[in-house]
Protein backbone atom coordinates (compact mmCIF):
# COMPACT_ATOMS: atom_id res chain seq x y z
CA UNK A 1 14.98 -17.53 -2.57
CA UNK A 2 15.02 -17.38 1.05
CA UNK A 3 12.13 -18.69 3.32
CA UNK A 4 11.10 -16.36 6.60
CA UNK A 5 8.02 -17.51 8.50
CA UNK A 6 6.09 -14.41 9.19
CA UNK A 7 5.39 -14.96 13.00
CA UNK A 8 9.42 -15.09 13.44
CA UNK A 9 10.49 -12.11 10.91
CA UNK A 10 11.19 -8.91 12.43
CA UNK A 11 9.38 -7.07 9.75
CA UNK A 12 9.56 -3.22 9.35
CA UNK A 13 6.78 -2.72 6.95
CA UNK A 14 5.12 -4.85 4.34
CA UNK A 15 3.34 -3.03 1.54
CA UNK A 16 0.43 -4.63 -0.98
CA UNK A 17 0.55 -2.68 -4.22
CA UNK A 18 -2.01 -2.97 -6.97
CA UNK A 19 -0.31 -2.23 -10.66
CA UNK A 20 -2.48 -0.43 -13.78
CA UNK A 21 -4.17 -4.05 -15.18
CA UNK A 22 -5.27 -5.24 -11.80
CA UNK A 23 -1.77 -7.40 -10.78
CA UNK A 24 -0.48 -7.33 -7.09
CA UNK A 25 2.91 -7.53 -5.89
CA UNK A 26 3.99 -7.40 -2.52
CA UNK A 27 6.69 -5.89 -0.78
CA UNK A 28 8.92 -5.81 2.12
CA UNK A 29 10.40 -2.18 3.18
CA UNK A 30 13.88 -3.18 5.05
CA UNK A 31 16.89 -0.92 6.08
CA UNK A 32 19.52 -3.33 4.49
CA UNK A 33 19.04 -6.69 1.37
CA UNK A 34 17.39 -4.89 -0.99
CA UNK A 35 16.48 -6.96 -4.10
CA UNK A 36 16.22 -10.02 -2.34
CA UNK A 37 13.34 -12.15 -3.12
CA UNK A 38 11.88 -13.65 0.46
CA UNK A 39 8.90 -15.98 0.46
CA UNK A 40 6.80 -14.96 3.53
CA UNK A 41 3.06 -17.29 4.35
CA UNK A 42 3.84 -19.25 0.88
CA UNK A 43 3.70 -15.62 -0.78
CA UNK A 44 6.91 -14.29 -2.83
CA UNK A 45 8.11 -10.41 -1.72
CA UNK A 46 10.49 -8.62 -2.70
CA UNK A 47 12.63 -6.91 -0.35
CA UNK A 48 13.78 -3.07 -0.91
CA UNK A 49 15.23 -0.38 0.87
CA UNK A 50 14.19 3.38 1.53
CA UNK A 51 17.21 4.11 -0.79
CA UNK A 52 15.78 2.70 -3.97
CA UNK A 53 13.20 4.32 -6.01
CA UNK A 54 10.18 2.52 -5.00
CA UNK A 55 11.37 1.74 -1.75
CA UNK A 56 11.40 5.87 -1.55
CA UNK A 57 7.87 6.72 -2.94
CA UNK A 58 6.82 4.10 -0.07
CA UNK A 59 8.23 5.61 2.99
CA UNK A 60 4.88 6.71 4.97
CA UNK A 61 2.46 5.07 2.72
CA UNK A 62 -0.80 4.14 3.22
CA UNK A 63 -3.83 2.87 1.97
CA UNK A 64 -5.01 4.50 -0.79
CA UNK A 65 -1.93 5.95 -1.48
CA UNK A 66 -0.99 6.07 -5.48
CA UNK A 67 2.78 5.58 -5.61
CA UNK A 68 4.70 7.53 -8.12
CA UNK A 69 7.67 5.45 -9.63
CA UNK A 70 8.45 4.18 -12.83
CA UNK A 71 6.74 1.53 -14.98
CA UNK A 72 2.77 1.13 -14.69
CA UNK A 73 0.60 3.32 -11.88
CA UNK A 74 0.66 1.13 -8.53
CA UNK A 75 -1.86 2.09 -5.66
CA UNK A 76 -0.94 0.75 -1.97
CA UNK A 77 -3.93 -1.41 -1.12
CA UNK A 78 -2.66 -2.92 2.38
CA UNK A 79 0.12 -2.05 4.72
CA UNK A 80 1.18 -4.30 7.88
């Protein structure tokens, strides 16, 4: 896993997601290393592009938004 402080990452977008049963996972919209696990603030996201699935259904998110992918109902909950 790689290790990016947040205050030196270039970031694009980084989406909270609540899942059906109340888990969160977080994740890290990028143009290019999709699947890449990155451990941003001592919290692990997971990188994905606009090309992927998810990565799709969260172009132009917000909060509130319910995300329609596959696997359990997620609901953005924070975007930065």
């Amino acid at each position: 896993m790689l290790s990016l402080p947040l205050g030196g990452a270039a970031a694009d977008v980084c989406l909270t997601v609540r899942r059906a049963g109340g888990g969160r996972a977080v994740y890290f919209l990028a143009p290019v290393a999709g699947g890449e696990a990155v451990e941003i603030d001592g919290r692990e996201v997971l990188v994905v592009t606009p090309a992927s699935p998810i990565g799709e259904a969260m172009v132009g998110a917000v909060r509130g938004d319910d995300l329609e992918v596959r696997g359990p109902p997620a609901t953005v909950v924070g975007v930065r």
